[in-house]
N, C-alpha and C. Protein backbone atom coordinates (compact mmCIF):
# COMPACT_ATOMS: atom_id res chain seq x y z
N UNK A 1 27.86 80.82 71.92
CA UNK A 1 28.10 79.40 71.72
C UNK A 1 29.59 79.05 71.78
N UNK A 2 30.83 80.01 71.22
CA UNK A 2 31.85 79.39 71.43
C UNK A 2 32.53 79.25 72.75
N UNK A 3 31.70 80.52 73.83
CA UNK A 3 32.07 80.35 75.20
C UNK A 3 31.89 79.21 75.71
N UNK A 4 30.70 78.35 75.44
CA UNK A 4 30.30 77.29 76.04
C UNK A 4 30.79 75.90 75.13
N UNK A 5 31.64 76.03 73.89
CA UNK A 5 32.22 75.17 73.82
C UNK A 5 33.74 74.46 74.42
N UNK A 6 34.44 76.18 74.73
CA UNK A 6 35.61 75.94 75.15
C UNK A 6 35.33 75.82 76.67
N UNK A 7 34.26 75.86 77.57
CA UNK A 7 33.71 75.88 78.12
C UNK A 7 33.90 73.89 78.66
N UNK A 8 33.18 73.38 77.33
CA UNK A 8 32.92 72.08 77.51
C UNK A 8 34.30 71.18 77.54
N UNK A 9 35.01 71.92 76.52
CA UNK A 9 36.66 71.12 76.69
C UNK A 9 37.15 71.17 78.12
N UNK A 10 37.41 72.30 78.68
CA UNK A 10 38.09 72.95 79.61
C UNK A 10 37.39 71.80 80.68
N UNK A 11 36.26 71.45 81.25
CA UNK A 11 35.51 70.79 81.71
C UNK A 11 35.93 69.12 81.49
N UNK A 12 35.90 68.89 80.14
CA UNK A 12 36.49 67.51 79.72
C UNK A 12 38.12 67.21 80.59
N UNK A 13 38.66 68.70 80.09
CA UNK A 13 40.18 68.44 80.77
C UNK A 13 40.41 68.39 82.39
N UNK A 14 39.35 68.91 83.05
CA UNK A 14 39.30 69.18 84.32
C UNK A 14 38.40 67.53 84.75
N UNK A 15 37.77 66.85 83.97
CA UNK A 15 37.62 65.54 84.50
C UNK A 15 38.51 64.77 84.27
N UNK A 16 39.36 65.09 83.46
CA UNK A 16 40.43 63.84 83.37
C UNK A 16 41.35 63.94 84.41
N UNK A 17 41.76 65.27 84.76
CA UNK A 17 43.07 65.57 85.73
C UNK A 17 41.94 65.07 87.05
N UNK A 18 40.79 65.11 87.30
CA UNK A 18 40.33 64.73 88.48
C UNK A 18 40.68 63.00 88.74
N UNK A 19 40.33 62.62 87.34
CA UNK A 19 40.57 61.05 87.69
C UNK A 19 41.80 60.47 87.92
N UNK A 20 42.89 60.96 88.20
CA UNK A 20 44.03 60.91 88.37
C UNK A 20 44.57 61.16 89.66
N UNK A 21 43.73 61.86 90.31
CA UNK A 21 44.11 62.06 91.73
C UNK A 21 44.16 61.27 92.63
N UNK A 22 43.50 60.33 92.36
CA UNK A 22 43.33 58.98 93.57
C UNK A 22 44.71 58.29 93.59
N UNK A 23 44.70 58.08 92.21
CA UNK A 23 45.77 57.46 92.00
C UNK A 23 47.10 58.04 92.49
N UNK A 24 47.67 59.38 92.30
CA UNK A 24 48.76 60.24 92.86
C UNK A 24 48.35 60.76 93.99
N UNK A 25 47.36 59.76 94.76
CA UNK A 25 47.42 60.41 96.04
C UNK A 25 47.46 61.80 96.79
N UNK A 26 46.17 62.54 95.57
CA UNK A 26 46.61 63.83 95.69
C UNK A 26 45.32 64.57 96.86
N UNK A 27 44.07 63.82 96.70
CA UNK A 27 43.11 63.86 97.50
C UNK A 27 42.54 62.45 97.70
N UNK A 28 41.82 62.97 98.77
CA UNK A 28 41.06 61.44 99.69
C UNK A 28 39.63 60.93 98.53
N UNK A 29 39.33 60.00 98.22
CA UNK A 29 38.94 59.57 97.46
C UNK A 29 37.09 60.03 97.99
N UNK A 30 36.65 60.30 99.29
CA UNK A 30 35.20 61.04 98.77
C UNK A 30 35.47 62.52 98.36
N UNK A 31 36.35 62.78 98.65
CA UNK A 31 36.58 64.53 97.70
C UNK A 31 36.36 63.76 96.12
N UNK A 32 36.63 63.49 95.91
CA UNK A 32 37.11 62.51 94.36
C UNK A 32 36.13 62.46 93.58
N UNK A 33 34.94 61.65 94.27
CA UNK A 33 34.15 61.36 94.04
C UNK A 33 32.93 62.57 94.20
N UNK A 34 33.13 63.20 95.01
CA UNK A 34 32.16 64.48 95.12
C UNK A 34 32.73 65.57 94.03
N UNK A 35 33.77 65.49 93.94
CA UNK A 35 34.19 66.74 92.37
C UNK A 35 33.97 65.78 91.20
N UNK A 36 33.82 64.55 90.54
CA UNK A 36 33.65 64.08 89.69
C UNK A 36 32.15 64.27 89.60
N UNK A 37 31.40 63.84 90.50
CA UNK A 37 29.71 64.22 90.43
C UNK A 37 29.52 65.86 89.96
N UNK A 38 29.86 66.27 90.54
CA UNK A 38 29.96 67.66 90.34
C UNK A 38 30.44 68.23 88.88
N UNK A 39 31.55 67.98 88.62
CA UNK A 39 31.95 68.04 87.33
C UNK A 39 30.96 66.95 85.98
N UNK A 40 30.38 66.20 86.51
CA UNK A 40 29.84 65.31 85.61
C UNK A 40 28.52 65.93 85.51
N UNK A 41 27.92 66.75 86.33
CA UNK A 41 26.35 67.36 86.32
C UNK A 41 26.94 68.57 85.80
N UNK A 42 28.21 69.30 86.11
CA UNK A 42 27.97 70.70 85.09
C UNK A 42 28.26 70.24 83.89
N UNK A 43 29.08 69.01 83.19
CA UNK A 43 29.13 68.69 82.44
C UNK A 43 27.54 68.55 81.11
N UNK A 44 26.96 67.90 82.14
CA UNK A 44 25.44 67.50 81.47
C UNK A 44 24.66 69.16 81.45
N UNK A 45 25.18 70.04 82.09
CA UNK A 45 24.33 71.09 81.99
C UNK A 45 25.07 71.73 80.51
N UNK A 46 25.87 72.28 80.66
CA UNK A 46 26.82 72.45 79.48
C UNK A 46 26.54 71.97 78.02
N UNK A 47 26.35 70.81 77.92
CA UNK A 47 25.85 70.10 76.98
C UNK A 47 24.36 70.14 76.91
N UNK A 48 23.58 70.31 77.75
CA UNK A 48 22.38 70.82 77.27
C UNK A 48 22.00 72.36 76.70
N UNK A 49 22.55 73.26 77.40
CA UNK A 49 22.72 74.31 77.25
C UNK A 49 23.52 74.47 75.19
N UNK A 50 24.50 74.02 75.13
CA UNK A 50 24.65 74.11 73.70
C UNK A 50 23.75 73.26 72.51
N UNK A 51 22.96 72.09 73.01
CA UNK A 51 22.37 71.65 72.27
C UNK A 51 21.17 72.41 72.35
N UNK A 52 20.89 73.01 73.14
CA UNK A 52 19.49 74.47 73.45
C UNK A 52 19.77 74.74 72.16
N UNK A 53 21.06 75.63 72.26
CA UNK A 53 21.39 76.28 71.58
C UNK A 53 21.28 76.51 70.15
N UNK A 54 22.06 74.98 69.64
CA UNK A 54 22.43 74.58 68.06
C UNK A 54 20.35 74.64 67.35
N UNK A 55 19.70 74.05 68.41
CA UNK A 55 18.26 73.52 68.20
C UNK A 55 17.67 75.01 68.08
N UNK A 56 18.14 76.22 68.23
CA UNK A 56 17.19 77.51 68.30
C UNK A 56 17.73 78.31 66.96
């Protein structure tokens, strides 16, 4: 369980630096949008996976 909490931060921090990229022009905005989906579904897996967890 604590793998998959620091797990969930690390994830939190990696969506924020994503949402920032458009803006600094760092990638083209459907990359952007395809790593935010992406990051937002492992996100939801992550969070199910520890609430599995806490619930067993």
């Amino acid at each position: 369980m604590p793998l998959l909490c620091k797990a969930r931060i690390k994830i939190e921090v990696l969506k924020r630096l994503i949402r920032m990229t458009p803006d600094l022009n760092i990638i083209q905005i459907q990359k952007y949008v395809e790593l935010e989906s992406e990051l937002q579904e492992i996100s939801k897996m992550t969070n199910g996976w520890i609430k599995y967890l806490h619930n067993s």
